[in-house]
Protein backbone atom coordinates (compact mmCIF):
# COMPACT_ATOMS: atom_id res chain seq x y z
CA UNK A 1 7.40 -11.12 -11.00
CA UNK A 2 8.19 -7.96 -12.15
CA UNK A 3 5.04 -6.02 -12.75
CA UNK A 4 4.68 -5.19 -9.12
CA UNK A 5 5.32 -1.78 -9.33
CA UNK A 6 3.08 -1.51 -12.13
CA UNK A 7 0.18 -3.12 -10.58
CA UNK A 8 1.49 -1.38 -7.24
CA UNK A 9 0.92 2.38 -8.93
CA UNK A 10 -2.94 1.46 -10.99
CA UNK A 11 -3.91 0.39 -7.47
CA UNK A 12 -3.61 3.52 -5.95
CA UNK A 13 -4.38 5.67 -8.98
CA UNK A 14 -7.71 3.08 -8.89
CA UNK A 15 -8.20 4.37 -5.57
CA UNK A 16 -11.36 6.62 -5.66
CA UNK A 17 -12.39 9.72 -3.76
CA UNK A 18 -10.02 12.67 -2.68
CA UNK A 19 -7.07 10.78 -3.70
CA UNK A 20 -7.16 10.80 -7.31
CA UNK A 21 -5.76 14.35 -8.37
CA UNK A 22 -2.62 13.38 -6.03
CA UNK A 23 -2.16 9.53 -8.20
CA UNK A 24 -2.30 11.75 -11.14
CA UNK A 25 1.64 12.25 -10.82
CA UNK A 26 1.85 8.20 -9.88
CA UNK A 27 0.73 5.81 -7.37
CA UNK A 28 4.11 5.34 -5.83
CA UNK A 29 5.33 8.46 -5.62
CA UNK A 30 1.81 9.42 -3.66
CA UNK A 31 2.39 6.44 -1.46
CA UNK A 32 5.85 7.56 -0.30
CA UNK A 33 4.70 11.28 -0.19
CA UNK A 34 2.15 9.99 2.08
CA UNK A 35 4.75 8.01 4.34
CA UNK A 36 7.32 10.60 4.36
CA UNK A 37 5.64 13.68 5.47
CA UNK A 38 3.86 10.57 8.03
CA UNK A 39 7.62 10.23 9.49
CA UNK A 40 8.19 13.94 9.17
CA UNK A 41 4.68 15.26 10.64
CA UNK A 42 3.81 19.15 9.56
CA UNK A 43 7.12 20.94 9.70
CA UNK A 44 8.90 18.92 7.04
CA UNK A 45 10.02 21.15 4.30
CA UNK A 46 8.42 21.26 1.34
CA UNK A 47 11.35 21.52 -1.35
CA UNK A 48 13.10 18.12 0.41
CA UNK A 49 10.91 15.83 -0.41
CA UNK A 50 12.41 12.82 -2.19
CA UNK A 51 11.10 11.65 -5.49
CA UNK A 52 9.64 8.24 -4.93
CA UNK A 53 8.33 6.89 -8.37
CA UNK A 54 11.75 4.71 -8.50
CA UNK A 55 10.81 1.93 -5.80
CA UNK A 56 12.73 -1.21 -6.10
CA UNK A 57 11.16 -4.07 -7.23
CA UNK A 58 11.63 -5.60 -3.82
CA UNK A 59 9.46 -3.16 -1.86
CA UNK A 60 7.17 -2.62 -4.47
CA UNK A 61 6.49 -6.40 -4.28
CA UNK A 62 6.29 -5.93 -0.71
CA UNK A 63 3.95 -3.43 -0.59
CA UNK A 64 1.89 -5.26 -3.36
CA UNK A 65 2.02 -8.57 -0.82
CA UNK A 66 1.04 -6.19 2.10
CA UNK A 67 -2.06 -4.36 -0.17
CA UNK A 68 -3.30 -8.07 -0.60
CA UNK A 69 -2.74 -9.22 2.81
CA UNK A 70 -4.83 -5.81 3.86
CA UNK A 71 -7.29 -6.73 1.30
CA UNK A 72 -8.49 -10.16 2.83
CA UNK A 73 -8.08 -9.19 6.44
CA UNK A 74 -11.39 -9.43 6.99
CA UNK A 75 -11.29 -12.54 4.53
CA UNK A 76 -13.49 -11.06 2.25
CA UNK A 77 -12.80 -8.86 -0.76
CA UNK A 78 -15.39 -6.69 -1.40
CA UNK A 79 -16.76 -5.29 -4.50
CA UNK A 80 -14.97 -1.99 -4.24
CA UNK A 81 -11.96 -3.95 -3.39
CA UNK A 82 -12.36 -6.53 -6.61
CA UNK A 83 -13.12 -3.42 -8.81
CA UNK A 84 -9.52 -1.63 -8.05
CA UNK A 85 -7.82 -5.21 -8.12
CA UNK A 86 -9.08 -5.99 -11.62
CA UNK A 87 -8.79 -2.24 -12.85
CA UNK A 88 -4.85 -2.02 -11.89
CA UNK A 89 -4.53 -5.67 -12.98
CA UNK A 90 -6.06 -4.46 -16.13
CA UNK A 91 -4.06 -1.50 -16.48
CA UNK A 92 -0.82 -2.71 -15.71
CA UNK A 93 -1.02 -5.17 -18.01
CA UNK A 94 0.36 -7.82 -16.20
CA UNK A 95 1.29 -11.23 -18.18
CA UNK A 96 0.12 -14.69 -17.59
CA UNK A 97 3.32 -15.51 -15.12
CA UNK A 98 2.21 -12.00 -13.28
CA UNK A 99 -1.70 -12.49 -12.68
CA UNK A 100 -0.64 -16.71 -11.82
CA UNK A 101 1.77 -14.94 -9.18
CA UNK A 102 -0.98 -12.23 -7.76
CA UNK A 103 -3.93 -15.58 -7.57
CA UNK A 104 -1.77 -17.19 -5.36
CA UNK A 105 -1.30 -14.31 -3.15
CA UNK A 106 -4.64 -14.19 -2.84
CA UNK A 107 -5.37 -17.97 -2.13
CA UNK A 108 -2.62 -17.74 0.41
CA UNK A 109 -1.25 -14.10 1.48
CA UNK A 110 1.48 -12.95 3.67
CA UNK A 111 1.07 -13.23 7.17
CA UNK A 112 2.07 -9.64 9.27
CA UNK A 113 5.20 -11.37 10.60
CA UNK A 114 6.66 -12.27 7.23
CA UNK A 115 5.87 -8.64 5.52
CA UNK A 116 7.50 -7.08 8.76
CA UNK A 117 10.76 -9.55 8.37
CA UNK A 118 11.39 -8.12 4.79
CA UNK A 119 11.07 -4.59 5.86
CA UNK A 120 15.02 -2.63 7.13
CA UNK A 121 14.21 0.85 7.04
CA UNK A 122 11.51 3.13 8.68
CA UNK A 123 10.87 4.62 5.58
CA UNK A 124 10.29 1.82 4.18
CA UNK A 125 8.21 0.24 6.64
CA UNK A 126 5.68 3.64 6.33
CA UNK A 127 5.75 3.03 2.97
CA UNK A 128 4.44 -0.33 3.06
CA UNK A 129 1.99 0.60 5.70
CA UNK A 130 0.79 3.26 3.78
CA UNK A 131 0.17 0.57 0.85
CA UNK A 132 -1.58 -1.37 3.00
CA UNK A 133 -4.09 1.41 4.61
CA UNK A 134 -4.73 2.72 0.28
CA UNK A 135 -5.75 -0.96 -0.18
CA UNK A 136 -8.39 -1.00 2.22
CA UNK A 137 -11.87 0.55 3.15
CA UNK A 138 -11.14 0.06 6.69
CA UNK A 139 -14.91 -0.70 7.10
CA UNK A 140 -14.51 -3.82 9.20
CA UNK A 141 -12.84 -4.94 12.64
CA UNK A 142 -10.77 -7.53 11.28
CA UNK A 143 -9.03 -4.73 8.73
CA UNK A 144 -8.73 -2.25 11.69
CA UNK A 145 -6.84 -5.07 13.76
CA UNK A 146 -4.86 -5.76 10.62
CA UNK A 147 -3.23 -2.68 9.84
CA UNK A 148 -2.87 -1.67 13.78
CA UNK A 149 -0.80 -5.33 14.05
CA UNK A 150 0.55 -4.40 10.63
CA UNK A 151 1.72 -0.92 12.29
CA UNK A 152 3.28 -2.65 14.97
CA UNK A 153 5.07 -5.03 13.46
CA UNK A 154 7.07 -2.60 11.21
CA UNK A 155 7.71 -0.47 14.06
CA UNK A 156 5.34 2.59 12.05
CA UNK A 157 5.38 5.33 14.98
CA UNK A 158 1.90 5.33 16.26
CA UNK A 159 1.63 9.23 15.11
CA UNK A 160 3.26 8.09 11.45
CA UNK A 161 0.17 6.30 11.55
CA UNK A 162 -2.09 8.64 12.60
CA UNK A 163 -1.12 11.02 10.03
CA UNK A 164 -1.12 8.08 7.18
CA UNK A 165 -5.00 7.73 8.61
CA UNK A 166 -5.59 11.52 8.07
CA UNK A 167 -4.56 11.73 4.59
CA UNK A 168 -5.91 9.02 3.41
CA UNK A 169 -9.29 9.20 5.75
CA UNK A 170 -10.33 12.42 3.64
């Protein structure tokens, strides 16, 4: 499928709340803005950051698969949830072979373990976990436990995540 990246950047510019003058310049590039100054903390310089609207496919379709997985942690997906799925799905304008691919994610979605296994690079794997926490409310238990395995599993320094729960917590 090759739309990830596509349905990868609505979901995040779908995103409401503080977030949404930031997905003005493009989901992905806020998502790895998010990650890198996450792996950098508060002294990064401003002028190096990378531009990050050029994801591969791969880890866009990673970050897609972990979004989902996020998304039915708690093995629900609530309304706020659906709304952002079907508005990026919607505005990405996915084909029939894309939205068949993205159902059965959601009928059967990546397990932690297999995300992690995909994942080479520390930037990479805040990247994803970033993806994951925009996907999510964190309102329940099971979604807390989710991206804290999630976290662990890609090796995300446990202040990387703190900072990714900052931004995004606002």
């Amino acid at each position: 499928m090759a739309d990830s990246k596509r349905i990868v950047d609505a979901l995040v510019r779908a995103r409401r709340g503080g977030l949404a003058a930031g997905a003005a310049l493009g989901g992905l590039a806020l998502v790895g803005s998010i990650a890198w100054h996450a792996l950098r903390g508060a002294t990064a310089p401003e002028t190096a950051i990378p531009d990050f609207r050029d994801v591969a496919e791969d880890e866009a379709r990673l970050m897609l698969r972990a979004m989902v997985a996020a998304t039915l942690a708690d093995g629900v997906i609530d309304a706020g949830e659906r709304q952002r799925l079907d508005t990026a799905v919607a505005e990405a304008g996915i084909d029939r072979d894309g939205r068949a691919w993205l159902d059965r994610e959601l009928e059967n979605p990546a397990d932690i373990d297999e995300i992690a296994d995909a994942v080479n690079a520390p930037e990479a794997a805040a990247r994803i976990y970033a993806a994951a926490r925009l996907a999510i409310d964190l309102d329940t238990v099971q979604e807390r436990q989710f991206l804290k395995m999630l976290g662990e599993a890609l090796d995300v320094p446990p202040e990387a995540a703190a900072r990714i729960e900052r931004e995004l917590a606002g």
